[in-house]
C-alpha atoms as a PDB file:
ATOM      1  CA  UNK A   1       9.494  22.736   7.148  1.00  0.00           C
ATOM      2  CA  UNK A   2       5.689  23.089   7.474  1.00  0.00           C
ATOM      3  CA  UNK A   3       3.382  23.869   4.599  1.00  0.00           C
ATOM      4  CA  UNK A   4      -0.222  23.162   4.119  1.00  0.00           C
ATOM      5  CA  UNK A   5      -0.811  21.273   7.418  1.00  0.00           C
ATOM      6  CA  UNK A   6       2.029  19.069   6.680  1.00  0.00           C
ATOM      7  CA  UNK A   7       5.355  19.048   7.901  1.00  0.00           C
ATOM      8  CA  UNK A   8       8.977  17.589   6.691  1.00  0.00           C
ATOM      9  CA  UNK A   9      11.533  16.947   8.961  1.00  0.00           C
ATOM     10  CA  UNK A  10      14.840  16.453   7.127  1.00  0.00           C
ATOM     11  CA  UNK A  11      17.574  14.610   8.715  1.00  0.00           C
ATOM     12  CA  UNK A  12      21.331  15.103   7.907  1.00  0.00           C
ATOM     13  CA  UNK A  13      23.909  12.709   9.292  1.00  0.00           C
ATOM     14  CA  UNK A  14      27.555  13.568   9.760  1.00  0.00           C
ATOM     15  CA  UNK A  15      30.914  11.611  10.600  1.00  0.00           C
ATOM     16  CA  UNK A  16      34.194  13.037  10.732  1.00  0.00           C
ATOM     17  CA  UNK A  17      33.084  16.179   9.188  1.00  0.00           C
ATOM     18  CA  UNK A  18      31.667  14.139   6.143  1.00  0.00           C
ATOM     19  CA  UNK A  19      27.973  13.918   4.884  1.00  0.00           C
ATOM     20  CA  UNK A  20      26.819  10.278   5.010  1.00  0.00           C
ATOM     21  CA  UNK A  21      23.542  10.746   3.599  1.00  0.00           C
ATOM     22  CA  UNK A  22      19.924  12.406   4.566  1.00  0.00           C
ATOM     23  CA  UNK A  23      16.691  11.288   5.477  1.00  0.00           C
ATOM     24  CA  UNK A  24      13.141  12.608   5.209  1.00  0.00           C
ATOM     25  CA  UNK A  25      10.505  12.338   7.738  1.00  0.00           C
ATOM     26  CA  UNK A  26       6.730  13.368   8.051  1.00  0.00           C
ATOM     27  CA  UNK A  27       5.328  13.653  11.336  1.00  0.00           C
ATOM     28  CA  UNK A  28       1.566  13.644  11.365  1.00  0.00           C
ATOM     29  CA  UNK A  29       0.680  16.642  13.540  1.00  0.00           C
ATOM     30  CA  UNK A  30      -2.371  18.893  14.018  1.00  0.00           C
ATOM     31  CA  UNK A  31      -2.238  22.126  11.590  1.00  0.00           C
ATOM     32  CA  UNK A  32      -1.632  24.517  14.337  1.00  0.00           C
ATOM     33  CA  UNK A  33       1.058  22.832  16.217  1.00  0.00           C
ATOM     34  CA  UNK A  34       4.291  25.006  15.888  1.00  0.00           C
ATOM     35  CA  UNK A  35       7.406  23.214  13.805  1.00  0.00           C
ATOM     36  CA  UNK A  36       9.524  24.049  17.545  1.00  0.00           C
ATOM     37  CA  UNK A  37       7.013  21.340  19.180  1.00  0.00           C
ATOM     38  CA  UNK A  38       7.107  18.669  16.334  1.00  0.00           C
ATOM     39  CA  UNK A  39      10.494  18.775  16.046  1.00  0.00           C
ATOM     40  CA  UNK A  40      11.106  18.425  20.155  1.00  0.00           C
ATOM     41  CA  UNK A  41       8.794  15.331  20.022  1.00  0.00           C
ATOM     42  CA  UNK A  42      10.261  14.067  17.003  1.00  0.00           C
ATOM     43  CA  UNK A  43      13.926  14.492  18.583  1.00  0.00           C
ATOM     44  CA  UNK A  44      13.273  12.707  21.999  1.00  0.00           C
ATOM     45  CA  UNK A  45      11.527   9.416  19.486  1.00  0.00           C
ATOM     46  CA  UNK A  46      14.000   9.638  16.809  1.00  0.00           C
ATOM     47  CA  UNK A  47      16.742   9.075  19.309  1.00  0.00           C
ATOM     48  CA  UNK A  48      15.035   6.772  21.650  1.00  0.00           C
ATOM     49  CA  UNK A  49      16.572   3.031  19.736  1.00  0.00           C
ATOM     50  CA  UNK A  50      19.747   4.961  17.934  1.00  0.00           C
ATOM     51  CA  UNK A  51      22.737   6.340  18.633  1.00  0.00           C
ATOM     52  CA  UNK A  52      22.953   9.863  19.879  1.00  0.00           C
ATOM     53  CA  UNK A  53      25.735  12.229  18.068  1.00  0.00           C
ATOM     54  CA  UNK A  54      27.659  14.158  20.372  1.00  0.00           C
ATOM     55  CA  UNK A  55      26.210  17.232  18.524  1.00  0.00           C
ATOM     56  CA  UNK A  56      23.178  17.931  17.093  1.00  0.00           C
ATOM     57  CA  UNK A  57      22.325  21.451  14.992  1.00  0.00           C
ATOM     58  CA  UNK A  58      18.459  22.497  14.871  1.00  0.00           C
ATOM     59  CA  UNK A  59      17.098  24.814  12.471  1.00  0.00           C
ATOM     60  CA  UNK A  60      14.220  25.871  15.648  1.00  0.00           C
ATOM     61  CA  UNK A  61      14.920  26.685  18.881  1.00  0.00           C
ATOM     62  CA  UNK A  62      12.705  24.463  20.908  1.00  0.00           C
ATOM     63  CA  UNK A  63      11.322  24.668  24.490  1.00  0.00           C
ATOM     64  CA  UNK A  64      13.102  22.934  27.544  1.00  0.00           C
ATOM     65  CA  UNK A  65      16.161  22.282  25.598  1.00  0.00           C
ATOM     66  CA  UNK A  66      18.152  21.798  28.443  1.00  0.00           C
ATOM     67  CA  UNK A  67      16.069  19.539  29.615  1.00  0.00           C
ATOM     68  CA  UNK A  68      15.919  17.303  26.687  1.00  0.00           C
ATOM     69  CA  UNK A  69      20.166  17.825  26.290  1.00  0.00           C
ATOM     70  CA  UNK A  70      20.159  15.873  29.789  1.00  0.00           C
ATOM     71  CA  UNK A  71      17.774  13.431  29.110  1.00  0.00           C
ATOM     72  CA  UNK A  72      19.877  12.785  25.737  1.00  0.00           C
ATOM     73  CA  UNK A  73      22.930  12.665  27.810  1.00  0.00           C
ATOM     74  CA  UNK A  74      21.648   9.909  30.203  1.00  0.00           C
ATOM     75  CA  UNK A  75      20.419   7.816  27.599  1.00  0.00           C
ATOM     76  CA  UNK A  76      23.507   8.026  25.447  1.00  0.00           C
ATOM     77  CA  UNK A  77      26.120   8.022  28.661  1.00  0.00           C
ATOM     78  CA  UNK A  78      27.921  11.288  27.436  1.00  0.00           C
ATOM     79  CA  UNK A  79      27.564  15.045  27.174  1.00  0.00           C
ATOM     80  CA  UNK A  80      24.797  15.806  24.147  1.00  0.00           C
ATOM     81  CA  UNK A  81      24.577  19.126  22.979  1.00  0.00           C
ATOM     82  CA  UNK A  82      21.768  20.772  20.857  1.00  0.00           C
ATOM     83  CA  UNK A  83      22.563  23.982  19.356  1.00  0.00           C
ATOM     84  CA  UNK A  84      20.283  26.258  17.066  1.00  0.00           C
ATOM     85  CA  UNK A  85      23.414  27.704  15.155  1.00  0.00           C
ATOM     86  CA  UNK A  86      23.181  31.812  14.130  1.00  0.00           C
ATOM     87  CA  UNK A  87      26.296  31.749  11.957  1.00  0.00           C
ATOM     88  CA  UNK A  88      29.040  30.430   9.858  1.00  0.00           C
ATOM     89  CA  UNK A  89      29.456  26.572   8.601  1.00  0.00           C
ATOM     90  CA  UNK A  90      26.733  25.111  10.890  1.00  0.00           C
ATOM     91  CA  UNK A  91      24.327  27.658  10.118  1.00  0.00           C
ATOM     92  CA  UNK A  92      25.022  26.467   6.112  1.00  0.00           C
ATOM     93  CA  UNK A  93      24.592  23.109   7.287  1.00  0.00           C
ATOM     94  CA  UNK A  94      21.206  24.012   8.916  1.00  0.00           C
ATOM     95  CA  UNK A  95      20.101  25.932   5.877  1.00  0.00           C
ATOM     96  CA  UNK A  96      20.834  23.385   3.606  1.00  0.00           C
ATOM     97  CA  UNK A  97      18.634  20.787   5.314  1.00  0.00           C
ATOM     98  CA  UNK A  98      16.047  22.894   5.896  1.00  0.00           C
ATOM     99  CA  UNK A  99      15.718  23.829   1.841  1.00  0.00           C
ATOM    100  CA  UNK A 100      15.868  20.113   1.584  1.00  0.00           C
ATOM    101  CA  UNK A 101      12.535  19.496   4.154  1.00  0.00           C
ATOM    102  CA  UNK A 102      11.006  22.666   1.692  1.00  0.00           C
ATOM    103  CA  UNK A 103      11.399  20.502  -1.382  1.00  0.00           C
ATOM    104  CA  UNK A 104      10.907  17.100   0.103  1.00  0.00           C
ATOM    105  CA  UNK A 105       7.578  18.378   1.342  1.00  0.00           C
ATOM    106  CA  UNK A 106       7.066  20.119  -1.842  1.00  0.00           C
ATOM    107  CA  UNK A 107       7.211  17.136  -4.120  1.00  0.00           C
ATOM    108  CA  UNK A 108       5.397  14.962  -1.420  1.00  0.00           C
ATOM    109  CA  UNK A 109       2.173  17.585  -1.262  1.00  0.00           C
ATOM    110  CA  UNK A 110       2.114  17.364  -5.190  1.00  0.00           C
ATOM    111  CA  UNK A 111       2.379  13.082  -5.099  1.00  0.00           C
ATOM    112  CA  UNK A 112      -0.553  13.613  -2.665  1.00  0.00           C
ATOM    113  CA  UNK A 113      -2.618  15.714  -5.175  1.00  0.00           C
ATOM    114  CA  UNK A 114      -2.025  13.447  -7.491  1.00  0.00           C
ATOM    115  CA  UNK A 115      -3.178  10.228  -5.896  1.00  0.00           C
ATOM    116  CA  UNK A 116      -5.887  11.898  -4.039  1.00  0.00           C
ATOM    117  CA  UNK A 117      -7.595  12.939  -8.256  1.00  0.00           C
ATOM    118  CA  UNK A 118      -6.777   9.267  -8.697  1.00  0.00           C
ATOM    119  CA  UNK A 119      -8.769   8.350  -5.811  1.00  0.00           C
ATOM    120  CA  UNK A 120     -11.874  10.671  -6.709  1.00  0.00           C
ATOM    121  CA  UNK A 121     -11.440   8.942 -10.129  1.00  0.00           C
ATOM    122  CA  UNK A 122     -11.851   5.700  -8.362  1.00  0.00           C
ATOM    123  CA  UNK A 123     -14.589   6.974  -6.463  1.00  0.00           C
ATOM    124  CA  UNK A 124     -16.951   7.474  -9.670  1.00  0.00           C
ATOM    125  CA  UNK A 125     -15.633   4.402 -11.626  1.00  0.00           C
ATOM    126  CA  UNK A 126     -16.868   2.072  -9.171  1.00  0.00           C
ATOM    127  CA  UNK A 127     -19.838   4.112  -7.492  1.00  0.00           C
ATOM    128  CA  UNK A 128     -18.339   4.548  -3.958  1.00  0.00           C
ATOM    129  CA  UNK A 129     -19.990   7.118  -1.757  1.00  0.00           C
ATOM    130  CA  UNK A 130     -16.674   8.721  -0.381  1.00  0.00           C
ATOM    131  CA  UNK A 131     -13.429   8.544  -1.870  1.00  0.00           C
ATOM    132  CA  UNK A 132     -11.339   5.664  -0.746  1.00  0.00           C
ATOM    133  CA  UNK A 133      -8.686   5.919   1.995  1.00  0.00           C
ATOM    134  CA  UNK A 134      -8.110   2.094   2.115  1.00  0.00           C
ATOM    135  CA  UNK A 135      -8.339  -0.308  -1.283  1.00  0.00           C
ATOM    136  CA  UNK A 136      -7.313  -3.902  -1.003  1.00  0.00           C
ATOM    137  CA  UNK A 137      -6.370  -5.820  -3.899  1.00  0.00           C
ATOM    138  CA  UNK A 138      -6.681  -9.910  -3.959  1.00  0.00           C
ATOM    139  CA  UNK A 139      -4.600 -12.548  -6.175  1.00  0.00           C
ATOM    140  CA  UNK A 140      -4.424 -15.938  -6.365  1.00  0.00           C
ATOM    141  CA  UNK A 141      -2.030 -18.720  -7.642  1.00  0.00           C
ATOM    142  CA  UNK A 142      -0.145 -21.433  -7.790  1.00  0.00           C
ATOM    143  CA  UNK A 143       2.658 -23.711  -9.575  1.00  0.00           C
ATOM    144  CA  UNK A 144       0.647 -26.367 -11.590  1.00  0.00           C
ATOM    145  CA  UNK A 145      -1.636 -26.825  -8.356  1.00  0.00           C
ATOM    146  CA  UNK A 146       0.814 -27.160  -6.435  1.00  0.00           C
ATOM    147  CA  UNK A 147       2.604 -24.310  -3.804  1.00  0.00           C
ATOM    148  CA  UNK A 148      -0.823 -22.345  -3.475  1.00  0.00           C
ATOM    149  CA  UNK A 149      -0.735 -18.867  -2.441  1.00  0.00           C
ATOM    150  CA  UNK A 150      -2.619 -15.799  -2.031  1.00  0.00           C
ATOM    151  CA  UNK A 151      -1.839 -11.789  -1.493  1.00  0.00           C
ATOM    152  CA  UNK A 152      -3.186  -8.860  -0.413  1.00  0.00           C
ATOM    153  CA  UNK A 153      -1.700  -5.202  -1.311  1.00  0.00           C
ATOM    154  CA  UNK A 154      -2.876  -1.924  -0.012  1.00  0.00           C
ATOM    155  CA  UNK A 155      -3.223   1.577  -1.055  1.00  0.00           C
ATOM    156  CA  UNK A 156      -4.105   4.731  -0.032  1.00  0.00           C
ATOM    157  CA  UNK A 157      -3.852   8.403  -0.144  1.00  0.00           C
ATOM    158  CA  UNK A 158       0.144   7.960   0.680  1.00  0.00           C
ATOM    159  CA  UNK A 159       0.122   5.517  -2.051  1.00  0.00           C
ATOM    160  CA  UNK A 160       1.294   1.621  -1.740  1.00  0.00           C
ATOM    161  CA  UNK A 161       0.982   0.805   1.914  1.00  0.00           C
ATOM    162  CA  UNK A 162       3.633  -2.112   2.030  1.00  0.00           C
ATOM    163  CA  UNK A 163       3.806  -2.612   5.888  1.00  0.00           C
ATOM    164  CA  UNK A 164      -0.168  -3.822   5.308  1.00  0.00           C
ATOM    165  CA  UNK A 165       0.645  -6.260   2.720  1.00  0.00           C
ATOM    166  CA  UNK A 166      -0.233  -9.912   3.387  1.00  0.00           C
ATOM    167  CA  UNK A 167       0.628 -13.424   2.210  1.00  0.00           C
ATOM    168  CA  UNK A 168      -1.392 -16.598   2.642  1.00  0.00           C
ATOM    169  CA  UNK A 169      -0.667 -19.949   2.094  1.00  0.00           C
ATOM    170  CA  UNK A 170      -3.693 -21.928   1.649  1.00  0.00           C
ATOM    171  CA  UNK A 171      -4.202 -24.322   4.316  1.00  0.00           C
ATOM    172  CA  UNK A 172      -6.919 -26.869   2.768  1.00  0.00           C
ATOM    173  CA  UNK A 173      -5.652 -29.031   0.156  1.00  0.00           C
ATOM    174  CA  UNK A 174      -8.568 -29.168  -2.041  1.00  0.00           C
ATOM    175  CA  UNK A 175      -8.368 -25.604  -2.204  1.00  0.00           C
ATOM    176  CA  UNK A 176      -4.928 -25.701  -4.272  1.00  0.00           C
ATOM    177  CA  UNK A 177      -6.007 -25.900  -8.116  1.00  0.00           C
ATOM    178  CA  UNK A 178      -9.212 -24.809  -7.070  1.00  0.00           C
ATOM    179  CA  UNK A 179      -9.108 -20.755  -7.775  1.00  0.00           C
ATOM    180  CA  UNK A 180     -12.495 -19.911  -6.539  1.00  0.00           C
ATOM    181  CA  UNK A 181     -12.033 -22.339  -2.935  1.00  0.00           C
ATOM    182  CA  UNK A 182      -8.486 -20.091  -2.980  1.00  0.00           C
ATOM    183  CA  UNK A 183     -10.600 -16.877  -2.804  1.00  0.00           C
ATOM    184  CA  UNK A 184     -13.285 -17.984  -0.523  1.00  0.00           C
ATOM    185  CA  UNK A 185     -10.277 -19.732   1.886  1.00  0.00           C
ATOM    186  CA  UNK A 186      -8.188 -16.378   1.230  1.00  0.00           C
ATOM    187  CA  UNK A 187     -11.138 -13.554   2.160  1.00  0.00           C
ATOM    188  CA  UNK A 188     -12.815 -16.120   4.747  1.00  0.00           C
ATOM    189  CA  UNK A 189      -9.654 -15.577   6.899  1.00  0.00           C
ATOM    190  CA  UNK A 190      -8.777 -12.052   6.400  1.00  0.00           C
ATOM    191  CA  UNK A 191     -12.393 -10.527   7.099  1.00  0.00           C
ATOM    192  CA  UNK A 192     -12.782 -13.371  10.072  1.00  0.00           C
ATOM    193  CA  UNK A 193      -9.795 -11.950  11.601  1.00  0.00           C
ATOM    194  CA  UNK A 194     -10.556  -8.702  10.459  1.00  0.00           C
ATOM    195  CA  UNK A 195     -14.007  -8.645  12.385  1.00  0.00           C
ATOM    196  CA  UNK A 196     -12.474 -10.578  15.574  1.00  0.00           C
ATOM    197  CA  UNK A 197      -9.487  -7.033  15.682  1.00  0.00           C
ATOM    198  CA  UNK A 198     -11.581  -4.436  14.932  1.00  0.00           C
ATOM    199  CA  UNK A 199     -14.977  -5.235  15.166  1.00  0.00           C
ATOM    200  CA  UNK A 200     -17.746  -4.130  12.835  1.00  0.00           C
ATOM    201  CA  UNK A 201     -16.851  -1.730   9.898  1.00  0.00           C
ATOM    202  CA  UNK A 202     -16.393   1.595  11.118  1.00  0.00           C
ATOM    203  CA  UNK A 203     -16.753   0.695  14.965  1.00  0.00           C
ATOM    204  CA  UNK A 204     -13.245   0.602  15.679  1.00  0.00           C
ATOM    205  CA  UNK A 205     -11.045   3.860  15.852  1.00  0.00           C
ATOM    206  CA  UNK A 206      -7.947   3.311  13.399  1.00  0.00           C
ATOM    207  CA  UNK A 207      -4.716   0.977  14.593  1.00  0.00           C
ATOM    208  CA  UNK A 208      -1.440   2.353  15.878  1.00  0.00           C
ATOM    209  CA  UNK A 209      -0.204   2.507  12.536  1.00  0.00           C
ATOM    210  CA  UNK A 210      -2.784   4.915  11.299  1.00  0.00           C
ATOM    211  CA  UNK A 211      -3.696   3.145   8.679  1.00  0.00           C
ATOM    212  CA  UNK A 212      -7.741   2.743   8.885  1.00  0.00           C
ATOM    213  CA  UNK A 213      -8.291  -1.113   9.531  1.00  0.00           C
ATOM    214  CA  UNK A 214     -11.520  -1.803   6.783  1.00  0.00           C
ATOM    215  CA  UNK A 215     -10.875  -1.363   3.611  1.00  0.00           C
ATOM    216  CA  UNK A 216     -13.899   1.417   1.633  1.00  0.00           C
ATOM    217  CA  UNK A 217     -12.884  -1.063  -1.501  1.00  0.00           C
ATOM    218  CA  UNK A 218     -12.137  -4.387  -2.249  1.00  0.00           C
ATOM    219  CA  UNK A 219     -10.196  -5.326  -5.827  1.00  0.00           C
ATOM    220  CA  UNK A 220     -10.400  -9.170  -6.834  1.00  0.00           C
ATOM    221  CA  UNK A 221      -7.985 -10.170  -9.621  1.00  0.00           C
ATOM    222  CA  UNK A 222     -10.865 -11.717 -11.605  1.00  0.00           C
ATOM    223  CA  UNK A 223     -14.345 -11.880 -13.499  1.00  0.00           C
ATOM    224  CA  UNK A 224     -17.391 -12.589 -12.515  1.00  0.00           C
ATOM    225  CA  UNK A 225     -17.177 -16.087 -10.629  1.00  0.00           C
ATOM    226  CA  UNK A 226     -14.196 -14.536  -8.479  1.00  0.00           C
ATOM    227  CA  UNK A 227     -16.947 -11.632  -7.604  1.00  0.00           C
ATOM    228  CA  UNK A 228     -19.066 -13.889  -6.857  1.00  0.00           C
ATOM    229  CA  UNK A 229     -16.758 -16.351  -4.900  1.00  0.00           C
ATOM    230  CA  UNK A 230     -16.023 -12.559  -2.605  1.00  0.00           C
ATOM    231  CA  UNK A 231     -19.503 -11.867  -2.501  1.00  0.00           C
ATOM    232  CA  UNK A 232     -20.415 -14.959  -1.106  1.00  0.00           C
ATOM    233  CA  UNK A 233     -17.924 -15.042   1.764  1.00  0.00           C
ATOM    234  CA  UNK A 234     -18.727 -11.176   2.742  1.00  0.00           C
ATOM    235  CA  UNK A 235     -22.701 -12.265   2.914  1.00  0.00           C
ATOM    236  CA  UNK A 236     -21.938 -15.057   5.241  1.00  0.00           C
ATOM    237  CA  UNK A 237     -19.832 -12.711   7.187  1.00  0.00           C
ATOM    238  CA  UNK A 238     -22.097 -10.333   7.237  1.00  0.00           C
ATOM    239  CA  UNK A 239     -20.198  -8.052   5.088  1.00  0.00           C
ATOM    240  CA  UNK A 240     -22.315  -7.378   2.085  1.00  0.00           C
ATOM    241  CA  UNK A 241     -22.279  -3.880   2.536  1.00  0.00           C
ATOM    242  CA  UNK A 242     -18.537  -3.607   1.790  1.00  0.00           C
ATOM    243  CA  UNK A 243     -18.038  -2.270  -2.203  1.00  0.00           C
ATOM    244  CA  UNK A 244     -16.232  -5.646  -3.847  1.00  0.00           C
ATOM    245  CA  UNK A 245     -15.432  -5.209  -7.767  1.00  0.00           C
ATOM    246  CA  UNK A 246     -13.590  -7.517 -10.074  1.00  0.00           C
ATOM    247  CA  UNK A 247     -10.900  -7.000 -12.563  1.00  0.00           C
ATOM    248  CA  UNK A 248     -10.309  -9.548 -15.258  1.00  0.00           C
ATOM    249  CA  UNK A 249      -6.967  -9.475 -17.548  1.00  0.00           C
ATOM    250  CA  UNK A 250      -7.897  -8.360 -21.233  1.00  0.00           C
ATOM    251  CA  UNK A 251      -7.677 -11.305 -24.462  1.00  0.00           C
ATOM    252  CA  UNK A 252      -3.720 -12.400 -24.343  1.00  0.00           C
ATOM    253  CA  UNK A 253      -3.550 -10.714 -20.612  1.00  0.00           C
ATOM    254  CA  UNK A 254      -3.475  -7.142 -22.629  1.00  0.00           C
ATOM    255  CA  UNK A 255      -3.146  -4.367 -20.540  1.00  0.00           C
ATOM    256  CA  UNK A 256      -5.272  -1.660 -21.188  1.00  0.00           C
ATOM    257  CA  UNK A 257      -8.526  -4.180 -21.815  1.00  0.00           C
ATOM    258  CA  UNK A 258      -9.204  -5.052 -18.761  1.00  0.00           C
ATOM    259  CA  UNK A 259     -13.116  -5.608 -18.233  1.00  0.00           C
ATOM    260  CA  UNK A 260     -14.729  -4.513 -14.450  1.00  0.00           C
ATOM    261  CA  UNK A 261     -17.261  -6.259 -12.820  1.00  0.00           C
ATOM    262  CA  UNK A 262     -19.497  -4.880  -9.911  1.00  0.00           C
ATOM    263  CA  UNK A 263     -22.554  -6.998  -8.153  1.00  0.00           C
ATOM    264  CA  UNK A 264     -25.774  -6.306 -10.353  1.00  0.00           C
ATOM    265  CA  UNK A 265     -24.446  -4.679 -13.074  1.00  0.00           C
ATOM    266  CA  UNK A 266     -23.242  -5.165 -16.665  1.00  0.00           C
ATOM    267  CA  UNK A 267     -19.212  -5.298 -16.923  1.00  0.00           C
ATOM    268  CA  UNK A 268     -17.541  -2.537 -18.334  1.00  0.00           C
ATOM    269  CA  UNK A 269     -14.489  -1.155 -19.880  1.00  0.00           C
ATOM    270  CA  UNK A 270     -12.487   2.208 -19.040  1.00  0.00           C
ATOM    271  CA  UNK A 271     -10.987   4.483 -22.287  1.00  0.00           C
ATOM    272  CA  UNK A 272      -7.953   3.686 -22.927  1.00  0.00           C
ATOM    273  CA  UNK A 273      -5.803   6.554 -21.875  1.00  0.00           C
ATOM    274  CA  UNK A 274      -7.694   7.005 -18.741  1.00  0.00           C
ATOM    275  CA  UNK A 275      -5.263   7.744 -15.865  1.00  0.00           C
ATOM    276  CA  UNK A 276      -7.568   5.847 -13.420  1.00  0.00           C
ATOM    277  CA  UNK A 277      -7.252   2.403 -15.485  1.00  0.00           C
ATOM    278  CA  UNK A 278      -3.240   3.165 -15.562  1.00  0.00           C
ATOM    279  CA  UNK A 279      -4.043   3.300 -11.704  1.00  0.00           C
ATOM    280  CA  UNK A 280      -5.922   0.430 -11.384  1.00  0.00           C
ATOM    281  CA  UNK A 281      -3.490  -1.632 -13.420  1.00  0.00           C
ATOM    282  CA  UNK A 282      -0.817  -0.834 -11.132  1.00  0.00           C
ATOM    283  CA  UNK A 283      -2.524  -1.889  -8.069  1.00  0.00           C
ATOM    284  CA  UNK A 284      -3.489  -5.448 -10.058  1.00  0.00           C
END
């Protein structure tokens, strides 16, 4: 199913005439390639590290199937067919997964609305000049000094980005209790390596995955001495360009009174009910 410039490729499996269950794709395509095209590609990648069912029903008919059938066949060591079914049971089957893709991508295309507002919102709460494709979010911490850790969670326009997450344990010992030597240790390593990868911000072209490498925000879990601790690593990196803010927990950890800090301004507080600060408190 295509719809907006985005398409849904919904995947039914079958065994001994029983359903075992459905999967939903989302193949990132150019706008005006045809859903026959996408869905060729996506079958000769799909297959390439699975199994390949003796039969398999397509809602389009796509170009060179024959040609793709034998290719199939080779790799799998048997006859594969691909049929585009007109009538009867198999059609049903086809129509059924293709209303699935419709509401799949339907409910994926409103999620997307939705984070992209929360996004803008983010935009104008922290004074970015775009909206943000890529925030990263920093925490701390450790067992009574001991066992110290940090993370790194990403989000995006899809929403969390979990393959990009990141754990580090802290390597220097008198970093441990230390939460500000944490930060600096924590950030000193991930915009080191970040630089060596992908070179200045915004000189590299986007990884395999996609995913843009440099983040347009960085969260710390903290007031204004962990914004200062980031600041100072991203200056000696040459990284003082890159937005930074800080987000301490409210009196008794309330959530809901959290206080934001940005370099060179006064700290501030978001209403209540705003849907951004629900946002923000999820990433924290």
């Amino acid at each position: 199913a295509q719809e907006g410039g985005q398409t849904c490729i919904q995947v039914f499996f079958f065994r001994s005439y029983q359903n075992w269950g459905n999967r939903a794709y989302y193949p990132k395509a150019d706008r005006s390639v045809e859903p026959a095209e996408i869905l060729s590609s996506f079958l000769a990648q799909f297959y390439d590290d699975k199994p390949v069912p003796m039969l398999v029903l397509l809602s389009h008919e796509i170009e060179e199937r024959d040609l793709l059938e034998e290719a199939l066949s080779t790799h799998a060591g048997r006859k594969i067919e691909l049929a585009v079914p007109q009538r009867g049971e198999k059609k049903s089957l086809v129509d059924h997964a293709l209303t699935n893709a419709r509401e799949a991508l339907g409910r994926k295309m409103a999620e997307s609305a939705s984070q992209t507002k929360l996004l803008e919102g983010v935009q104008k709460v922290f004074g970015l000049a775009e909206m943000p494709r890529r925030i990263e979010v920093y925490d701390n911490s450790h067992i009574q000094g001991s066992n110290p850790v940090g993370a790194m969670i990403v989000a995006g326009p899809e929403g969390f980005i979990k393959a990009q997450y990141r754990k580090f344990n802290i390597k220097a010992e008198e970093n441990g209790s230390d939460d500000f030597a944490m930060m600096r240790e924590v950030l000193t390593r991930r915009f080191t390596r970040l630089l060596k990868e992908h070179g200045e911000e915004g000189e590299a072209e986007s990884p395999p995955s996609g995913v843009q490498a440099w983040p347009d925000l960085v969260l710390i879990d903290g007031g204004q001495g962990q914004l200062s601790a980031a600041k100072t690593v991203l200056e000696e990196l040459g990284l003082s360009e890159l937005p930074v803010a800080g987000v301490a927990k409210g009196p008794d950890r309330d959530a809901g009174r959290e206080h934001f800090y940005v370099p060179d301004k006064p700290s501030f507080m978001l209403e209540a009910h705003d849907p951004v600060l629900y946002y923000i408190q999820r990433l924290r």
